[in-house]
PDB file of N, CA and C in Angstrom:
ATOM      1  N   UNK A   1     -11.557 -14.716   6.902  1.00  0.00           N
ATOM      2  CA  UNK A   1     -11.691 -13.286   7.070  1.00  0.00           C
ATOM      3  C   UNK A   1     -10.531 -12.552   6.416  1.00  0.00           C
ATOM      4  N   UNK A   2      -9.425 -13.024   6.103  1.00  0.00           N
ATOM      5  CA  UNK A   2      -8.364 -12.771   5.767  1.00  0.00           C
ATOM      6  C   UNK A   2      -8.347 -12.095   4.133  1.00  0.00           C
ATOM      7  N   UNK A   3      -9.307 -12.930   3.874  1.00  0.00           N
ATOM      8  CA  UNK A   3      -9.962 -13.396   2.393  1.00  0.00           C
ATOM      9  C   UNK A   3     -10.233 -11.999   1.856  1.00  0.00           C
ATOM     10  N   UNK A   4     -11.138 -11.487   3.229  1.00  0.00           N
ATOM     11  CA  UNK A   4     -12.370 -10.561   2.667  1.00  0.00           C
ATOM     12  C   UNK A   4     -11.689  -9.577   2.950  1.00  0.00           C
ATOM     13  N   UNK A   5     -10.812  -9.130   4.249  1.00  0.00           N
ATOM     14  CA  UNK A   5     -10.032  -7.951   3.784  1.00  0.00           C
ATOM     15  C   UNK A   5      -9.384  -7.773   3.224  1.00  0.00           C
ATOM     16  N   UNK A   6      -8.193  -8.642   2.178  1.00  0.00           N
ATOM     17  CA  UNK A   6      -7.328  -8.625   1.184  1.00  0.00           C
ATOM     18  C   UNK A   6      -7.888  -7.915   0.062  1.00  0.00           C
ATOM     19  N   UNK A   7      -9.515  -8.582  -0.140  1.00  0.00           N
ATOM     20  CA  UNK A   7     -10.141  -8.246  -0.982  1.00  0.00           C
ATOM     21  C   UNK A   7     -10.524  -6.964  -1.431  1.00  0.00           C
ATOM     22  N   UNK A   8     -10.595  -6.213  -0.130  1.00  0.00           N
ATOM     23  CA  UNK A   8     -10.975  -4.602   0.202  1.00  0.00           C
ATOM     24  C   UNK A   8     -12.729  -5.128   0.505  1.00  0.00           C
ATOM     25  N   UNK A   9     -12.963  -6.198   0.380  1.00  0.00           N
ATOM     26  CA  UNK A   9     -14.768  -5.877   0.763  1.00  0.00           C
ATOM     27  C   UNK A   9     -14.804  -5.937   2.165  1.00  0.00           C
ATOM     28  N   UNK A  10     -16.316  -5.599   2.547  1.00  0.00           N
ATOM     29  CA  UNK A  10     -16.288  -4.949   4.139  1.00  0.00           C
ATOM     30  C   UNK A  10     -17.529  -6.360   4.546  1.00  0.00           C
ATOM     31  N   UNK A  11     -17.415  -6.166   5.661  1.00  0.00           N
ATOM     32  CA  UNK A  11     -18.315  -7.061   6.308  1.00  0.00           C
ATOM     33  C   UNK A  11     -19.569  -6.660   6.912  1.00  0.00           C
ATOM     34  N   UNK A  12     -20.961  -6.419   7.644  1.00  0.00           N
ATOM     35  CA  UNK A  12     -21.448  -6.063   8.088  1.00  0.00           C
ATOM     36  C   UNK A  12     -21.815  -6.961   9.190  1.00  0.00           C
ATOM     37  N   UNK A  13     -22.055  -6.636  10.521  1.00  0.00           N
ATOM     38  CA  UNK A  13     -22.369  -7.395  11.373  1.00  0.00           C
ATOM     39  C   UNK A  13     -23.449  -6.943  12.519  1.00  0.00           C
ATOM     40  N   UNK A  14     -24.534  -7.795  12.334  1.00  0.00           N
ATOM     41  CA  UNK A  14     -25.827  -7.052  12.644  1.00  0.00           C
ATOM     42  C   UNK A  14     -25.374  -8.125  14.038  1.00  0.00           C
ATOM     43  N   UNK A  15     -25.505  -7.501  15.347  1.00  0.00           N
ATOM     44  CA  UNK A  15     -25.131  -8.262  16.578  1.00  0.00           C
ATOM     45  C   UNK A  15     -26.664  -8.784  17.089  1.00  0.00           C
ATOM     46  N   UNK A  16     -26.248  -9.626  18.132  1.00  0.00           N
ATOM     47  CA  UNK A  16     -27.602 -10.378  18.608  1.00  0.00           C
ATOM     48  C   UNK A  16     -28.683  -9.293  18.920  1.00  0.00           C
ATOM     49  N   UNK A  17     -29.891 -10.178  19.292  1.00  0.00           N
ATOM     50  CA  UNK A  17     -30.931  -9.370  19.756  1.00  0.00           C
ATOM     51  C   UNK A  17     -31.092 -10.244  21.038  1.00  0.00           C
ATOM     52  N   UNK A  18     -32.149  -9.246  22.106  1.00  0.00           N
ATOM     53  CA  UNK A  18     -32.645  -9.164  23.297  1.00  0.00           C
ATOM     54  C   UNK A  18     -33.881 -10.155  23.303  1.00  0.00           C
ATOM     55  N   UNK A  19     -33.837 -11.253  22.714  1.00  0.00           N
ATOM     56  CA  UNK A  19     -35.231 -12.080  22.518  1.00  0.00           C
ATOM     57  C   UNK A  19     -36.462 -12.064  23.864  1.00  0.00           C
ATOM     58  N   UNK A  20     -37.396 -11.469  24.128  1.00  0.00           N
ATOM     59  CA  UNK A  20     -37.782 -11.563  25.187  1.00  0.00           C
ATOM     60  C   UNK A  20     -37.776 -13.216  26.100  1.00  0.00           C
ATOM     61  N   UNK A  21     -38.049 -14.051  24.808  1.00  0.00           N
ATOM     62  CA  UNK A  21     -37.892 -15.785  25.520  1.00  0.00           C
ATOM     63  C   UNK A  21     -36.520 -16.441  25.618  1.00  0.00           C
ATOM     64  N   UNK A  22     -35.349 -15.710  25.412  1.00  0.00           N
ATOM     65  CA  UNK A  22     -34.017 -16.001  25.907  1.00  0.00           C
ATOM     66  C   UNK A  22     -33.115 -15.722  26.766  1.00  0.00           C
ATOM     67  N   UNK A  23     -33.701 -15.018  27.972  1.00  0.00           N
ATOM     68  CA  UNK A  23     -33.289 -13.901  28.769  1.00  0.00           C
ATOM     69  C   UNK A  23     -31.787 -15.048  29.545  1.00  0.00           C
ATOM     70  N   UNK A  24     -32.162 -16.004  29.489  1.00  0.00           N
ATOM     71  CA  UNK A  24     -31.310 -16.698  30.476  1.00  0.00           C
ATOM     72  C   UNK A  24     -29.951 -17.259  29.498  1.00  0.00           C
ATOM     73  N   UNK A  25     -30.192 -16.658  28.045  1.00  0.00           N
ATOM     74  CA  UNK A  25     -28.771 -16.488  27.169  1.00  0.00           C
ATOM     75  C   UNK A  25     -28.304 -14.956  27.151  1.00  0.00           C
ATOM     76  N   UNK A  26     -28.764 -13.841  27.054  1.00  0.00           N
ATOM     77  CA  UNK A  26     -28.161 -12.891  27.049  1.00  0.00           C
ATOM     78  C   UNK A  26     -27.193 -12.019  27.288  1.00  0.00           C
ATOM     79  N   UNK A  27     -26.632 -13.573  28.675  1.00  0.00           N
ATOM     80  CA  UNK A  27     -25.186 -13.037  28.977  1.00  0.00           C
ATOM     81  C   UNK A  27     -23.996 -13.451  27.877  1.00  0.00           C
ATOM     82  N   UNK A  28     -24.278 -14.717  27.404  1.00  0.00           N
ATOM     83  CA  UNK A  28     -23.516 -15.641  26.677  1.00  0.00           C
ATOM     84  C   UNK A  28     -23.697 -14.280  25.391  1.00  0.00           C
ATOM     85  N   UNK A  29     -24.839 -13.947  24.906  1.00  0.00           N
ATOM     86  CA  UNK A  29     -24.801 -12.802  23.579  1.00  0.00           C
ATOM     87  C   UNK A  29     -23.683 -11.922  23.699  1.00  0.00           C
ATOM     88  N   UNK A  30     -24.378 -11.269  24.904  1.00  0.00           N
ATOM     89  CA  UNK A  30     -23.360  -9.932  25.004  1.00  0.00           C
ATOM     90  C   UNK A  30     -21.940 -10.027  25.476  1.00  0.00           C
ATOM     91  N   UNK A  31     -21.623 -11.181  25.504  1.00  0.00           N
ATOM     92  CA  UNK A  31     -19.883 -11.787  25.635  1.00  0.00           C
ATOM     93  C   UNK A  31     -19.656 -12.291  24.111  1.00  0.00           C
ATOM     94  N   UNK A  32     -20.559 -12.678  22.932  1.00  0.00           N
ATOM     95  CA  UNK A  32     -20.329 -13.048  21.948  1.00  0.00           C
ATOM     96  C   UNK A  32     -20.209 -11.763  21.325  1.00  0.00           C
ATOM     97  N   UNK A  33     -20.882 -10.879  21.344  1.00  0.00           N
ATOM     98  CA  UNK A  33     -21.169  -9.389  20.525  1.00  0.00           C
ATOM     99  C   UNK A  33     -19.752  -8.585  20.961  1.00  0.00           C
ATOM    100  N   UNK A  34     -19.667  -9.126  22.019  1.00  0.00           N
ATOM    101  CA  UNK A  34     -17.974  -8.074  22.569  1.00  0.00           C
ATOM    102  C   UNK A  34     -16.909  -9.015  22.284  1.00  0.00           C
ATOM    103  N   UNK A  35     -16.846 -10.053  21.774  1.00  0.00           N
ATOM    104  CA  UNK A  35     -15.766 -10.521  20.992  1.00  0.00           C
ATOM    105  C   UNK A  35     -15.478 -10.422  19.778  1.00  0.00           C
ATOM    106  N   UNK A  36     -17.000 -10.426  18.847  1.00  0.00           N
ATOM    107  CA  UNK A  36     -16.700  -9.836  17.853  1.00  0.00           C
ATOM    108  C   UNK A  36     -16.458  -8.344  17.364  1.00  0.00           C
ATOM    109  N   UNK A  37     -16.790  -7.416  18.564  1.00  0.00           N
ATOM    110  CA  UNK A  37     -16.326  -6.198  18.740  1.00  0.00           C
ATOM    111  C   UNK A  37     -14.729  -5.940  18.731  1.00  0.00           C
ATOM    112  N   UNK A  38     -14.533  -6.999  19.281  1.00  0.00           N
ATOM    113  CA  UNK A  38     -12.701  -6.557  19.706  1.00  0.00           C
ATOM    114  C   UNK A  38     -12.372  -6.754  18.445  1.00  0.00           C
ATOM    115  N   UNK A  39     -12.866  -7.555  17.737  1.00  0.00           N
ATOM    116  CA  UNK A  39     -12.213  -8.557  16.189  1.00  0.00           C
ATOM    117  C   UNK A  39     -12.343  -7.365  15.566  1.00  0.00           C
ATOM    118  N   UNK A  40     -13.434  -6.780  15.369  1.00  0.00           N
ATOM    119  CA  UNK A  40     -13.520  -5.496  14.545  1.00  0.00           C
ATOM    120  C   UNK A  40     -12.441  -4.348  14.671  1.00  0.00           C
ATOM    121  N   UNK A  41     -12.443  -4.461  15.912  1.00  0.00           N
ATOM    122  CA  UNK A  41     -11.227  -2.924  16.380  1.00  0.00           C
ATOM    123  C   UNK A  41      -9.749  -3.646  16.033  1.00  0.00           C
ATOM    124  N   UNK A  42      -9.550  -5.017  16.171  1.00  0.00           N
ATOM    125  CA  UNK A  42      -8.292  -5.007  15.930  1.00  0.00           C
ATOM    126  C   UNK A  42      -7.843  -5.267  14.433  1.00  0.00           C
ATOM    127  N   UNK A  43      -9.028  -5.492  13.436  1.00  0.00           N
ATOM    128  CA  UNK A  43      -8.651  -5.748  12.313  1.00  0.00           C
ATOM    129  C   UNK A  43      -8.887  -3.952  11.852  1.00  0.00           C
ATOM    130  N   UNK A  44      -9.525  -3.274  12.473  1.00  0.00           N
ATOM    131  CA  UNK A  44      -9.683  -2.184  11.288  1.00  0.00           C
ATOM    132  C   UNK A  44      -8.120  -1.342  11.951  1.00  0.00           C
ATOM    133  N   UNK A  45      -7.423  -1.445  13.395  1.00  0.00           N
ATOM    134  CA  UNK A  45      -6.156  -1.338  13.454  1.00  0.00           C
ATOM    135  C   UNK A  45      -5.023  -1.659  12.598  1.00  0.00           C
ATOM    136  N   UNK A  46      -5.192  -3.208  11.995  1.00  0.00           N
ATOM    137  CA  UNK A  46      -4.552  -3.058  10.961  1.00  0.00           C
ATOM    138  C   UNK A  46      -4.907  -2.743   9.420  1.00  0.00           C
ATOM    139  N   UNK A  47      -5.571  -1.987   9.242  1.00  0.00           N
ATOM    140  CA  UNK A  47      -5.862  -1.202   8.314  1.00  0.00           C
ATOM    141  C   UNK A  47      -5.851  -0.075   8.364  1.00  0.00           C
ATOM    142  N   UNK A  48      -4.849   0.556   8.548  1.00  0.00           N
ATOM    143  CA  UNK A  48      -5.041   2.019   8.916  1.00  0.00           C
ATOM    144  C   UNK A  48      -5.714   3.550   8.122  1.00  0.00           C
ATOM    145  N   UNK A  49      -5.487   2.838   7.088  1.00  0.00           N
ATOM    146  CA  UNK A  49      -5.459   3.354   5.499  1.00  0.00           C
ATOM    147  C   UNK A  49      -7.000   3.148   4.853  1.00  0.00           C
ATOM    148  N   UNK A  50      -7.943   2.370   5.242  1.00  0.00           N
ATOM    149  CA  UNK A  50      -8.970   1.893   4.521  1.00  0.00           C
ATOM    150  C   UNK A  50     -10.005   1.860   5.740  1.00  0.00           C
ATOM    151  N   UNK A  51     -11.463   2.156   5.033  1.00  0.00           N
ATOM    152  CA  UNK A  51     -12.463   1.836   6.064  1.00  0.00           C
ATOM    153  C   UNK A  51     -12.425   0.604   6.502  1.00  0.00           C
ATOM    154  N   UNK A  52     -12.832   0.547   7.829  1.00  0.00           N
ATOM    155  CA  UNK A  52     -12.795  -0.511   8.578  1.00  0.00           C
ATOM    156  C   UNK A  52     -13.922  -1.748   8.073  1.00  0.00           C
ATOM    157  N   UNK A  53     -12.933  -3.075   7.907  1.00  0.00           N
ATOM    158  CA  UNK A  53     -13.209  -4.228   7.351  1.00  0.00           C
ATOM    159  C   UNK A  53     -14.993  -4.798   7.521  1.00  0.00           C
ATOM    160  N   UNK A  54     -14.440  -4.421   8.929  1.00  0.00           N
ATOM    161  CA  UNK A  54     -15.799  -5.126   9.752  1.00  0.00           C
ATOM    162  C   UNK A  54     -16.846  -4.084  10.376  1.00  0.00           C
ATOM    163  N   UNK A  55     -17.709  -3.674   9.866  1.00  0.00           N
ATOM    164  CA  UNK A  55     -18.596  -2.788  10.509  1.00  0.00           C
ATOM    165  C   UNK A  55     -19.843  -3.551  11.218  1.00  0.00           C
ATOM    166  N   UNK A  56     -20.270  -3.028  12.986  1.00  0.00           N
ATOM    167  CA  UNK A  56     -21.275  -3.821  13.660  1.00  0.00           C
ATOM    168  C   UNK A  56     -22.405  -2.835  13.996  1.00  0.00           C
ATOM    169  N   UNK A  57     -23.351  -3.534  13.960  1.00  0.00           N
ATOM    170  CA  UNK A  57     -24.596  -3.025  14.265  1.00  0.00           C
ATOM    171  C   UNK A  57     -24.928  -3.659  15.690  1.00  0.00           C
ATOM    172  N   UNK A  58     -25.324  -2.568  16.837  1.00  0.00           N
ATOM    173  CA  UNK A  58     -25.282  -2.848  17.830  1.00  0.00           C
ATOM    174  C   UNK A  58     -26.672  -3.323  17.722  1.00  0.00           C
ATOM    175  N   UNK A  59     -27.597  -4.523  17.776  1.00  0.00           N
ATOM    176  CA  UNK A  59     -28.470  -4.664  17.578  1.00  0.00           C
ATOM    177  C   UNK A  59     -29.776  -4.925  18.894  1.00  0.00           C
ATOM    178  N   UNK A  60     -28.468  -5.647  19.482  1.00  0.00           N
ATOM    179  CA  UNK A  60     -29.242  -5.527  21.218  1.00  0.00           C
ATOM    180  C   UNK A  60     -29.069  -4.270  21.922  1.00  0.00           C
ATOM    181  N   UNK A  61     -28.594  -3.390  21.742  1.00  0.00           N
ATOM    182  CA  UNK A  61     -28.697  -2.445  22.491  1.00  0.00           C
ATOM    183  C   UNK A  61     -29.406  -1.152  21.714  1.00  0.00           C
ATOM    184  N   UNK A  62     -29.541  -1.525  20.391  1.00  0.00           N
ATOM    185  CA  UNK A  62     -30.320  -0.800  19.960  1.00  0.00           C
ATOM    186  C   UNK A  62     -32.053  -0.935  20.382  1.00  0.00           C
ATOM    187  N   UNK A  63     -32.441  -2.409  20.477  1.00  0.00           N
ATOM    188  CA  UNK A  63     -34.066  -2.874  21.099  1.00  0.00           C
ATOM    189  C   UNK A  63     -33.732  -2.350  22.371  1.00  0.00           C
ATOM    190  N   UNK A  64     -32.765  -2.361  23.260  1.00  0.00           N
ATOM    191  CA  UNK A  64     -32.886  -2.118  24.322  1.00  0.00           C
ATOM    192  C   UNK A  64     -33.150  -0.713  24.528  1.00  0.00           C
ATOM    193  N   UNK A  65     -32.290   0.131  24.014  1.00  0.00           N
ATOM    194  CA  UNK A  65     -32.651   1.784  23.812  1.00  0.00           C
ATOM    195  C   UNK A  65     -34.343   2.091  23.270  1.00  0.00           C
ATOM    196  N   UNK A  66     -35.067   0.960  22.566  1.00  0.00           N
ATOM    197  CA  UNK A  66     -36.255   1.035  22.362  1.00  0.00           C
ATOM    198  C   UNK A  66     -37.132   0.599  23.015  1.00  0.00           C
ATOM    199  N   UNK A  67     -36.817  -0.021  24.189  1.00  0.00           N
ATOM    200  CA  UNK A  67     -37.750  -0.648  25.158  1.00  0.00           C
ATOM    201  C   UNK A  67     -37.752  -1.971  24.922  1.00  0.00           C
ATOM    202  N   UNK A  68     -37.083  -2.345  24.159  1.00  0.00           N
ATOM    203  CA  UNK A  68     -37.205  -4.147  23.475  1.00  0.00           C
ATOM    204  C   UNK A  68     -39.028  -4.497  23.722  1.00  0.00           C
ATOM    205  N   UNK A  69     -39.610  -3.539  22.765  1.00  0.00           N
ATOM    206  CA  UNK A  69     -41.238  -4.099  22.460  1.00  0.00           C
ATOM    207  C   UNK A  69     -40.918  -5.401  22.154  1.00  0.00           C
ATOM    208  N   UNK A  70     -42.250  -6.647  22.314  1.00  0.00           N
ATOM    209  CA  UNK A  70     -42.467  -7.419  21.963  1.00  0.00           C
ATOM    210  C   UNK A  70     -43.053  -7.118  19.982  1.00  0.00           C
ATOM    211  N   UNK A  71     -43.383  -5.844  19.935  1.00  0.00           N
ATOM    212  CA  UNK A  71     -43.758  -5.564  18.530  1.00  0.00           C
ATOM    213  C   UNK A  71     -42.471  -5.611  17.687  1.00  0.00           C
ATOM    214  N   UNK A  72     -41.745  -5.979  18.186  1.00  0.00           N
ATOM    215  CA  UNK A  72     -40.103  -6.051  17.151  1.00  0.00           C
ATOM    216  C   UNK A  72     -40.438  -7.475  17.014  1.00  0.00           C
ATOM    217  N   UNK A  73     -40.770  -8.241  18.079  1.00  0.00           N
ATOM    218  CA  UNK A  73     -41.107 -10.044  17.552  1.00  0.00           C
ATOM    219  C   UNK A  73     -42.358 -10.409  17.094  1.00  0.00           C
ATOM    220  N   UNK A  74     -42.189 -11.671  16.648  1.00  0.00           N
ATOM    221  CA  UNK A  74     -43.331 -12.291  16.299  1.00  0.00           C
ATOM    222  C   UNK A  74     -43.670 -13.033  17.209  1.00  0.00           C
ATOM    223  N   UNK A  75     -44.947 -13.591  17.625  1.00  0.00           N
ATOM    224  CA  UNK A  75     -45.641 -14.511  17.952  1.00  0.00           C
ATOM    225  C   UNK A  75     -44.659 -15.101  19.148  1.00  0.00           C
ATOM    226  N   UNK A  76     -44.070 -15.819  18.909  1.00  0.00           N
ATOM    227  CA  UNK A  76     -42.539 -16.695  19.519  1.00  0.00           C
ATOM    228  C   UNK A  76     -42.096 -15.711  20.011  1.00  0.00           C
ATOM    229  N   UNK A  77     -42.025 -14.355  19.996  1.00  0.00           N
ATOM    230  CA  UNK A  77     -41.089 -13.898  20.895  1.00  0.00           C
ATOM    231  C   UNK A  77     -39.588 -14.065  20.677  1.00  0.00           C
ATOM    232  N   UNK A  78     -38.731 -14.586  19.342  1.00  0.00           N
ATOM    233  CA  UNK A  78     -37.704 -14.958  19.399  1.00  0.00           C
ATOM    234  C   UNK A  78     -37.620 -14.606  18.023  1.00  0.00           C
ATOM    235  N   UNK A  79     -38.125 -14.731  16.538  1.00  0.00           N
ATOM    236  CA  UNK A  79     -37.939 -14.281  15.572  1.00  0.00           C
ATOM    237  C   UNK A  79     -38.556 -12.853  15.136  1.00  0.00           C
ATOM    238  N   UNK A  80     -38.201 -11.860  14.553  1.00  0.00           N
ATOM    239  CA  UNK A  80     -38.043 -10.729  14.376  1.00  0.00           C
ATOM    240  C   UNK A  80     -39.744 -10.674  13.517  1.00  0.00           C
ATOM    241  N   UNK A  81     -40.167  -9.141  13.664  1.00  0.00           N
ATOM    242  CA  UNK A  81     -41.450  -9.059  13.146  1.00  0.00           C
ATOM    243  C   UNK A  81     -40.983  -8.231  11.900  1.00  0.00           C
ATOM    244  N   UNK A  82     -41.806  -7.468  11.279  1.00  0.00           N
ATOM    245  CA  UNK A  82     -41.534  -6.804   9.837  1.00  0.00           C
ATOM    246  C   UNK A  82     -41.117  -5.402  10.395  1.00  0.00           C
ATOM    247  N   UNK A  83     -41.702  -4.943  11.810  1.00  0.00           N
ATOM    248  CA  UNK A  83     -41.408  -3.379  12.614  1.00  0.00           C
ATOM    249  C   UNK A  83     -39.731  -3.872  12.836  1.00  0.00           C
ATOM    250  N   UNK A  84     -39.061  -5.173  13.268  1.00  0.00           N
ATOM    251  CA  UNK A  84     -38.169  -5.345  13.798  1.00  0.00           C
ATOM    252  C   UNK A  84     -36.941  -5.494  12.760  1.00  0.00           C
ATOM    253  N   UNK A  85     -37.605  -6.031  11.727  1.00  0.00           N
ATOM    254  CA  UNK A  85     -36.861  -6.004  10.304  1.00  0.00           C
ATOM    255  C   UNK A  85     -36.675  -4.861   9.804  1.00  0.00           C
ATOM    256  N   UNK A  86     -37.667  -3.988  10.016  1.00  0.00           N
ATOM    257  CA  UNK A  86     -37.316  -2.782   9.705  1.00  0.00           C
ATOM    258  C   UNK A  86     -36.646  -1.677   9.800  1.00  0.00           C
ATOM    259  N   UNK A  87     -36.139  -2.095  11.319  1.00  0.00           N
ATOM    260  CA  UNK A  87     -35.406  -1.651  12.518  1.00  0.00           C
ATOM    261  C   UNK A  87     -33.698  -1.590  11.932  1.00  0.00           C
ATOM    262  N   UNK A  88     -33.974  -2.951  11.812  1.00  0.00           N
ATOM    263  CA  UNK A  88     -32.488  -3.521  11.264  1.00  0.00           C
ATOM    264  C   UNK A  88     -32.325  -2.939   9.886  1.00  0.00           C
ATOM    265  N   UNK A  89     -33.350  -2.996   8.806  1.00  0.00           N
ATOM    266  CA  UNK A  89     -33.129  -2.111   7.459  1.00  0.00           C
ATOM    267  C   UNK A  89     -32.342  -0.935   7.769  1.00  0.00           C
ATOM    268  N   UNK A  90     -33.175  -0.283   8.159  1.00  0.00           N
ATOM    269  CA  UNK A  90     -32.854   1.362   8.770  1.00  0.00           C
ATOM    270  C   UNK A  90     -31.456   1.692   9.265  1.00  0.00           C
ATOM    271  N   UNK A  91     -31.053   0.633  10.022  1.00  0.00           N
ATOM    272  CA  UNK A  91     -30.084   0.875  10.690  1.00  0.00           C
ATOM    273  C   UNK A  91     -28.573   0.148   9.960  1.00  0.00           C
ATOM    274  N   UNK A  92     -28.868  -0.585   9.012  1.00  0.00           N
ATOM    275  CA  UNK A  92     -28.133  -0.732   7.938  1.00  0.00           C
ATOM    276  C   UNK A  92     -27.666  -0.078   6.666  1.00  0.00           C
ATOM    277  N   UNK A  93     -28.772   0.364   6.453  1.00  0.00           N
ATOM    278  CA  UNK A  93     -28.626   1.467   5.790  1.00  0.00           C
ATOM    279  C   UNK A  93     -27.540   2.638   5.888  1.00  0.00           C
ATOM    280  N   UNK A  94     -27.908   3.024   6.946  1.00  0.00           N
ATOM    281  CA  UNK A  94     -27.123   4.236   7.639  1.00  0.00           C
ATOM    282  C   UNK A  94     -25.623   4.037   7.927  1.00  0.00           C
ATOM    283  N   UNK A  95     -25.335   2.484   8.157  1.00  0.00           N
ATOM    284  CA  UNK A  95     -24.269   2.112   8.155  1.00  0.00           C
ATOM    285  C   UNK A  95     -23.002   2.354   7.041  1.00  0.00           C
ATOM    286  N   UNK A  96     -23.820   1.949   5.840  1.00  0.00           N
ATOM    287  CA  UNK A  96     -23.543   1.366   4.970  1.00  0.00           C
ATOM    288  C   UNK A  96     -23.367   2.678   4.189  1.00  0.00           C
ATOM    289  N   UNK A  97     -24.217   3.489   4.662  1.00  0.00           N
ATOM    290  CA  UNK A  97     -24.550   4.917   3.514  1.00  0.00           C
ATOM    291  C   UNK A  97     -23.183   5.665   3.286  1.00  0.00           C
ATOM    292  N   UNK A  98     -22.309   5.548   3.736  1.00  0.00           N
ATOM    293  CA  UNK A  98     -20.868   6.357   3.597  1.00  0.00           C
ATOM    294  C   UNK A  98     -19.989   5.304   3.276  1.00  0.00           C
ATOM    295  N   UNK A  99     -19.389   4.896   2.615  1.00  0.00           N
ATOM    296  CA  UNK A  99     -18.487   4.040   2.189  1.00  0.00           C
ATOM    297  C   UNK A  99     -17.267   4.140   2.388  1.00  0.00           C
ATOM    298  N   UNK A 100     -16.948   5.525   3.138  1.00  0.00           N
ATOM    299  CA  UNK A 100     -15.428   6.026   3.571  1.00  0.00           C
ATOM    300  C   UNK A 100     -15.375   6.537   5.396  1.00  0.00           C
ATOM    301  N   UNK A 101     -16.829   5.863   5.617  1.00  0.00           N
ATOM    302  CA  UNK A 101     -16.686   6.116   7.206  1.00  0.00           C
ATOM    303  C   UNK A 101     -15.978   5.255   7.906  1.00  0.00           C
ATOM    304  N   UNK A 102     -15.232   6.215   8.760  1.00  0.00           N
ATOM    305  CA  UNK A 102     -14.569   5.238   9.852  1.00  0.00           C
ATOM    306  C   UNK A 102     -15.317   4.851  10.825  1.00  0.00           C
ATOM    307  N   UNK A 103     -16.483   4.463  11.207  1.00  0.00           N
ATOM    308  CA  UNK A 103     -17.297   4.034  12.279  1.00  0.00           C
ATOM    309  C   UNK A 103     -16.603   2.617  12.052  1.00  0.00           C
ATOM    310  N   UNK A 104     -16.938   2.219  13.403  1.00  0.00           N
ATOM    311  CA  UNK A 104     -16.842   0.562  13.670  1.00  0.00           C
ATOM    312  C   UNK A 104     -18.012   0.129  13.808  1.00  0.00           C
ATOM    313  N   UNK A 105     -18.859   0.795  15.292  1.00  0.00           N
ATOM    314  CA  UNK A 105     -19.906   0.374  15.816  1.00  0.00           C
ATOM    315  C   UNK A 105     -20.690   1.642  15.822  1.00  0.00           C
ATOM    316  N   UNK A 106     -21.994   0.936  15.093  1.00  0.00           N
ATOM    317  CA  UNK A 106     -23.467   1.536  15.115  1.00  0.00           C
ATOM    318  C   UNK A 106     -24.537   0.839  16.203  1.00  0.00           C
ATOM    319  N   UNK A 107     -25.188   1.913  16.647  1.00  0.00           N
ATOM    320  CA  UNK A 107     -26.541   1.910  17.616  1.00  0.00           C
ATOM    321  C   UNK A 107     -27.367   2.809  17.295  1.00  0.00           C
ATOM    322  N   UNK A 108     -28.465   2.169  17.214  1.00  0.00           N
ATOM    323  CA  UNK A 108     -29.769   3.076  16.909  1.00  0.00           C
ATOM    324  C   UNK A 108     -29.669   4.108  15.695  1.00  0.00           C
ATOM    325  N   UNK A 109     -28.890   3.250  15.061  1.00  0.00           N
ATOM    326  CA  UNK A 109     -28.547   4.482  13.499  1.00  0.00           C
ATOM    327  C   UNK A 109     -27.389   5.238  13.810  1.00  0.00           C
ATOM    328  N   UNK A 110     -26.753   5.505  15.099  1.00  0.00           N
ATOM    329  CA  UNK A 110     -25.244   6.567  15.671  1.00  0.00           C
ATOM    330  C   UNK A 110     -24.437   5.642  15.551  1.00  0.00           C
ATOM    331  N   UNK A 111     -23.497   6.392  14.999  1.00  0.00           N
ATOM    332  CA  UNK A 111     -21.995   5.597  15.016  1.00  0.00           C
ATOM    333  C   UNK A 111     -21.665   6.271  16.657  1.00  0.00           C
ATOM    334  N   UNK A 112     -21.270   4.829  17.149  1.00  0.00           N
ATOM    335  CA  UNK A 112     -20.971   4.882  18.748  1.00  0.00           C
ATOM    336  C   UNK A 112     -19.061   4.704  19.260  1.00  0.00           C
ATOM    337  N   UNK A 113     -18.285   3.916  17.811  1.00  0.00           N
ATOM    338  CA  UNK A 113     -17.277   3.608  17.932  1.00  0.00           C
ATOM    339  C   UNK A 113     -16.438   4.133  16.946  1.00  0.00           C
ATOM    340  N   UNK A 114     -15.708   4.924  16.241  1.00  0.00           N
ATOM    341  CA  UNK A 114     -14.611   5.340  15.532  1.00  0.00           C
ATOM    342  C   UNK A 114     -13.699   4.335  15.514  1.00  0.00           C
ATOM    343  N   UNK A 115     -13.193   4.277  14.258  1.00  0.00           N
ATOM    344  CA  UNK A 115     -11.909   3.469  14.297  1.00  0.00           C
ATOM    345  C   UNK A 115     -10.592   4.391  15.182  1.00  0.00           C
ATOM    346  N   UNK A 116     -10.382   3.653  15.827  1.00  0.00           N
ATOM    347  CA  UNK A 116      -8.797   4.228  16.871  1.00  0.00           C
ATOM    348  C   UNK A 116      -8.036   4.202  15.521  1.00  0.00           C
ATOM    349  N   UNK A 117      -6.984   5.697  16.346  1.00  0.00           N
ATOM    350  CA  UNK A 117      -6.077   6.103  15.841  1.00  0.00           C
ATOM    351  C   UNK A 117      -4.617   5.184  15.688  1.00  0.00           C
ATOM    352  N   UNK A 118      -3.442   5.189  14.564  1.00  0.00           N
ATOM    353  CA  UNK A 118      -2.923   3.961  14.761  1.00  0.00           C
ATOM    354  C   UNK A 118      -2.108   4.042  16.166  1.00  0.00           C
TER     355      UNK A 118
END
């Protein structure tokens, strides 16, 4: 990671999803999604000067703000449908669309997190 911010390139990080057939991991997600949250806030801390390294897409709490349809999955219930891919397009996009934003964390297309002040 060291690599990629030296570099000046940015990272994107689309966080877990709400699988309807994994319910009995979702705690383990949303302790994985908030670690790589902290990673984000403390690396774009040391960058004070540059958009933040690591930008996340809140991705489970974005299905969740949508009702987590089963129409975001396929069949399985666990891999993403083309509505759910699309979801994630959209919301990448928007991320991505400013190249000098200080957002950290995106939901549902809103930047939810600002990079802290140094």
């Amino acid at each position: 990671m060291a690599q990629v911010v030296a570099s000046g390139s940015r990272l994107l990080y689309i966080s877990t999803k709400p699988e309807p057939d994994t319910k009995g991991l979702h705690k383990q997600y949303r302790q994985y999604d908030s670690r790589v949250r902290a990673h984000a806030v403390k690396l774009a801390k040391a960058a004070p000067n540059a958009p933040p390294p690591v930008v996340m897409i809140d991705s489970y709490g974005g299905f969740k703000d949508l009702g987590n349809p089963n129409s975001l999955y396929n069949r399985d219930r666990l891999h993403l449908s083309n509505k759910g891919y699309a979801k994630w397009e959209k919301w990448a996009k928007l991320a991505l669309a400013d190249p000098d934003s200080l957002c950290i964390e995106w939901r549902s297309g809103t930047c939810v997190q600002l990079r802290p002040g140094p």
